[in-house]
N, C-alpha and C. Protein backbone atom coordinates (compact mmCIF):
# COMPACT_ATOMS: atom_id res chain seq x y z
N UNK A 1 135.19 -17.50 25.08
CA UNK A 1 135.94 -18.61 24.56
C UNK A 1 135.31 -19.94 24.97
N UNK A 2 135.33 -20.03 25.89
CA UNK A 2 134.59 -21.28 26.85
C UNK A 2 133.03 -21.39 26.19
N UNK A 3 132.21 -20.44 25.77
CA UNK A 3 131.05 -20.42 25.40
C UNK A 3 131.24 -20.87 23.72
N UNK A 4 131.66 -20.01 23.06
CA UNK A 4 132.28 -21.31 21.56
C UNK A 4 132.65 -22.31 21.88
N UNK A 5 133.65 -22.73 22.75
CA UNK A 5 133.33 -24.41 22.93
C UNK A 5 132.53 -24.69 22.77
N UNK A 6 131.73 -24.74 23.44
CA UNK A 6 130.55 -25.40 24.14
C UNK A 6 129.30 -25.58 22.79
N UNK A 7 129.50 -24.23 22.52
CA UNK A 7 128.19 -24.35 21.27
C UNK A 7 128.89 -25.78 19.86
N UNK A 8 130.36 -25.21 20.20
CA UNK A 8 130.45 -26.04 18.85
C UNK A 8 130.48 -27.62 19.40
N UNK A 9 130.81 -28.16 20.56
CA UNK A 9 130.63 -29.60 21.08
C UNK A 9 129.24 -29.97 20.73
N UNK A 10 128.34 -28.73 21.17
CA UNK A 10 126.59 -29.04 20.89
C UNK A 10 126.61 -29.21 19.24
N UNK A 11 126.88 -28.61 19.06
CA UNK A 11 127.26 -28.73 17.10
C UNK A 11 127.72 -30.23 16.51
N UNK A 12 128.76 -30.47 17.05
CA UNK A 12 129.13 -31.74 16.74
C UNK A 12 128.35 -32.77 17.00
N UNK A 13 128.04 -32.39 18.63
CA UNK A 13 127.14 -33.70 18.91
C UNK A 13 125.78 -33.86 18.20
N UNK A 14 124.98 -32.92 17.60
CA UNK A 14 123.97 -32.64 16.82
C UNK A 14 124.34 -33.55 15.58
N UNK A 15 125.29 -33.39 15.34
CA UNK A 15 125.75 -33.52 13.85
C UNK A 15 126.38 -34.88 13.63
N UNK A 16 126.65 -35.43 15.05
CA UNK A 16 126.82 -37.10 14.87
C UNK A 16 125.64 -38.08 14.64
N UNK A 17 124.53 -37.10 15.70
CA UNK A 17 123.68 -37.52 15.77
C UNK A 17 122.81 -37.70 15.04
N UNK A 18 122.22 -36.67 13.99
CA UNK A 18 121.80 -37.10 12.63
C UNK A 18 122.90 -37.51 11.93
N UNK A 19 123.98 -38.22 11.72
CA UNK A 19 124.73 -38.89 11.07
C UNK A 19 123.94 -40.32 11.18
N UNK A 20 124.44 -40.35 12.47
CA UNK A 20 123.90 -41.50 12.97
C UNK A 20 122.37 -42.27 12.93
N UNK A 21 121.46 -41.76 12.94
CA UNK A 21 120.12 -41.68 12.27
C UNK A 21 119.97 -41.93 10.85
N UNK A 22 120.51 -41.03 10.45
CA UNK A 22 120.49 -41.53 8.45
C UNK A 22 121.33 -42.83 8.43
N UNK A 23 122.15 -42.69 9.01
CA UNK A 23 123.25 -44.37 8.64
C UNK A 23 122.08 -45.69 9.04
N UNK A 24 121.42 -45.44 9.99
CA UNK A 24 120.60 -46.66 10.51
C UNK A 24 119.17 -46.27 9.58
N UNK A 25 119.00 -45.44 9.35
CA UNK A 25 118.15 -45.60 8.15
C UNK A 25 118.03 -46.14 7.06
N UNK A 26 119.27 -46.15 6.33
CA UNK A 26 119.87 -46.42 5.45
C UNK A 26 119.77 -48.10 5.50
N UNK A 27 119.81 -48.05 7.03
CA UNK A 27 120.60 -49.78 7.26
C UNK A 27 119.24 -50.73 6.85
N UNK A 28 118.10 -49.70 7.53
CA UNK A 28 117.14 -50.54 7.73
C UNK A 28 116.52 -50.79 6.41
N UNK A 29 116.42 -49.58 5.23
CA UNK A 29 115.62 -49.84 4.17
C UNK A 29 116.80 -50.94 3.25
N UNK A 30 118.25 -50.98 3.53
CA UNK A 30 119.03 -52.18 3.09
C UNK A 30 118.39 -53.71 3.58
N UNK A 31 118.56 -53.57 4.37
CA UNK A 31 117.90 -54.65 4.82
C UNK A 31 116.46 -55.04 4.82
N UNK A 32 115.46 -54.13 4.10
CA UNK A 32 114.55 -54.82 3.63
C UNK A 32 114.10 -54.85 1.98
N UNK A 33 115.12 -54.23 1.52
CA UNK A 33 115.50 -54.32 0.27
C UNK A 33 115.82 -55.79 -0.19
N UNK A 34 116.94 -56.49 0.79
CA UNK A 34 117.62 -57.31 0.66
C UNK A 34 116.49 -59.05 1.11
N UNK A 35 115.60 -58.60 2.23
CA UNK A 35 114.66 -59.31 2.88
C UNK A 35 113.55 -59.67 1.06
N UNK A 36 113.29 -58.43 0.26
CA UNK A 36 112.35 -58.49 -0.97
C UNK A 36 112.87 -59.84 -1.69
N UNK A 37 114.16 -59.01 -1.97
CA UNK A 37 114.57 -60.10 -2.85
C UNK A 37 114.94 -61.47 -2.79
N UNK A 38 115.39 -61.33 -1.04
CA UNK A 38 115.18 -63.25 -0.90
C UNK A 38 113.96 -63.61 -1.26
N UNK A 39 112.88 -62.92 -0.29
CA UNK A 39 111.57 -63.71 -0.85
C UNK A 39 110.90 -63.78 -1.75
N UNK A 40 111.37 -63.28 -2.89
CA UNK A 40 111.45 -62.83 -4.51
C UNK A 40 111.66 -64.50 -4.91
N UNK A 41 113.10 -64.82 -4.73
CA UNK A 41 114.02 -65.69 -5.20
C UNK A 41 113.38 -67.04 -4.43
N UNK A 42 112.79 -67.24 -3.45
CA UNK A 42 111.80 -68.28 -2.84
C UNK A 42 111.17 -68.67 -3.39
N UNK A 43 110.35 -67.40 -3.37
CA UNK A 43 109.43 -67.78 -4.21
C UNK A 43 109.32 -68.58 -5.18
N UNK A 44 109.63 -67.45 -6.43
CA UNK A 44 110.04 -68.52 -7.61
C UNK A 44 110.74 -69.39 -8.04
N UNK A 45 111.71 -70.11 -7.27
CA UNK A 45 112.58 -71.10 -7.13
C UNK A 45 111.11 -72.33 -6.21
N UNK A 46 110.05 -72.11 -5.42
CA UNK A 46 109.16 -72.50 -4.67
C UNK A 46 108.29 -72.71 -6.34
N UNK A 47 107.63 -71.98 -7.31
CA UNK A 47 107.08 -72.15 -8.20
C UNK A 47 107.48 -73.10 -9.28
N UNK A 48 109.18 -73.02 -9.55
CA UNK A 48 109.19 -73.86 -10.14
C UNK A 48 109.69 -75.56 -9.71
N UNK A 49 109.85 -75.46 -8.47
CA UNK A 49 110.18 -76.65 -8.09
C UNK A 49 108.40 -77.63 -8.28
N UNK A 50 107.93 -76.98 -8.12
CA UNK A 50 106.13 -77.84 -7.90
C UNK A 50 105.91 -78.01 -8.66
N UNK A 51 105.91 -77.22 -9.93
CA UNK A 51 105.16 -77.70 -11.52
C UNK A 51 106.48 -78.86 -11.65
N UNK A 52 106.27 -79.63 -12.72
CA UNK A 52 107.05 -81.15 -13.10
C UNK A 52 107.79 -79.82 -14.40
N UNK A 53 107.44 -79.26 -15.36
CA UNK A 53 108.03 -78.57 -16.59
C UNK A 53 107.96 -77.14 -16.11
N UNK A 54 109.57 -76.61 -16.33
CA UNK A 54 110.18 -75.33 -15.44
C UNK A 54 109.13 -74.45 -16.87
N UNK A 55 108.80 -74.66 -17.99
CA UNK A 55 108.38 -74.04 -19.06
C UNK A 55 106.84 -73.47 -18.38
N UNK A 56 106.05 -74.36 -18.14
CA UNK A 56 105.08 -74.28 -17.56
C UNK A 56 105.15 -73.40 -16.33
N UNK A 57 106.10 -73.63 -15.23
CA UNK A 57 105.96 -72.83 -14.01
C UNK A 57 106.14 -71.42 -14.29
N UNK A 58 107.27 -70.88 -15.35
CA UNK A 58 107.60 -69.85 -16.03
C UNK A 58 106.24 -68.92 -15.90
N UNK A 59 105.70 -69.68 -17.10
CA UNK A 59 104.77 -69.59 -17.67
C UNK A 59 103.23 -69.02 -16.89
N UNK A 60 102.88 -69.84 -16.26
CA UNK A 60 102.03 -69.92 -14.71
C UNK A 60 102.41 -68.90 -13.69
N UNK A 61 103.80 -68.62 -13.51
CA UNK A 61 103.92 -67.39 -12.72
C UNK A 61 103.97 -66.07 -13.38
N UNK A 62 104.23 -65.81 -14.35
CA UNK A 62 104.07 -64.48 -15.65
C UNK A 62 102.56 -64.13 -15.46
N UNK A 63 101.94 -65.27 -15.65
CA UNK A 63 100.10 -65.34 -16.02
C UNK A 63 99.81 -64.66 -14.60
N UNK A 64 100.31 -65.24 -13.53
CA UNK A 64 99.80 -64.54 -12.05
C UNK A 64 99.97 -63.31 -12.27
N UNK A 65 101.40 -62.19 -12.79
CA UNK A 65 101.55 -60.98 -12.47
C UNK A 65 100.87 -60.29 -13.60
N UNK A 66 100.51 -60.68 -14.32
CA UNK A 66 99.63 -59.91 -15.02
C UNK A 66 98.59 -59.66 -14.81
N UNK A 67 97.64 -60.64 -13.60
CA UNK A 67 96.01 -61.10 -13.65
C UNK A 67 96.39 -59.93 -12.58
């Protein structure tokens, strides 16, 4: 009896424990998911503030992802 305890506490605790691992996994590729797209949104908010015509900066940054 005492020995099923025991295995199943080891069980649980196993089983928090990769819980716990995937959750902070999870956390971390969120958070650099989230890190992309700010510097996504910098960026090109950074591109079009410098050109004088937002048409042009558009324009000028399209031409970059293609080259």
């Amino acid at each position: 009896m005492s020995s099923d305890i025991q295995r199943f506490r080891s069980f649980i605790s196993a089983l928090s424990t990769l819980v716990n691992l995937a959750a902070n996994r999870c956390y971390k590729i969120r958070m650099r998911f989230y890190y992309v797209i700010i510097q996504f949104l910098f960026t090109f908010k950074c591109l079009i503030t410098v050109d004088t015509s937002t048409k042009n900066a558009i324009t000028s940054y399209f031409g970059m992802i293609r080259n």
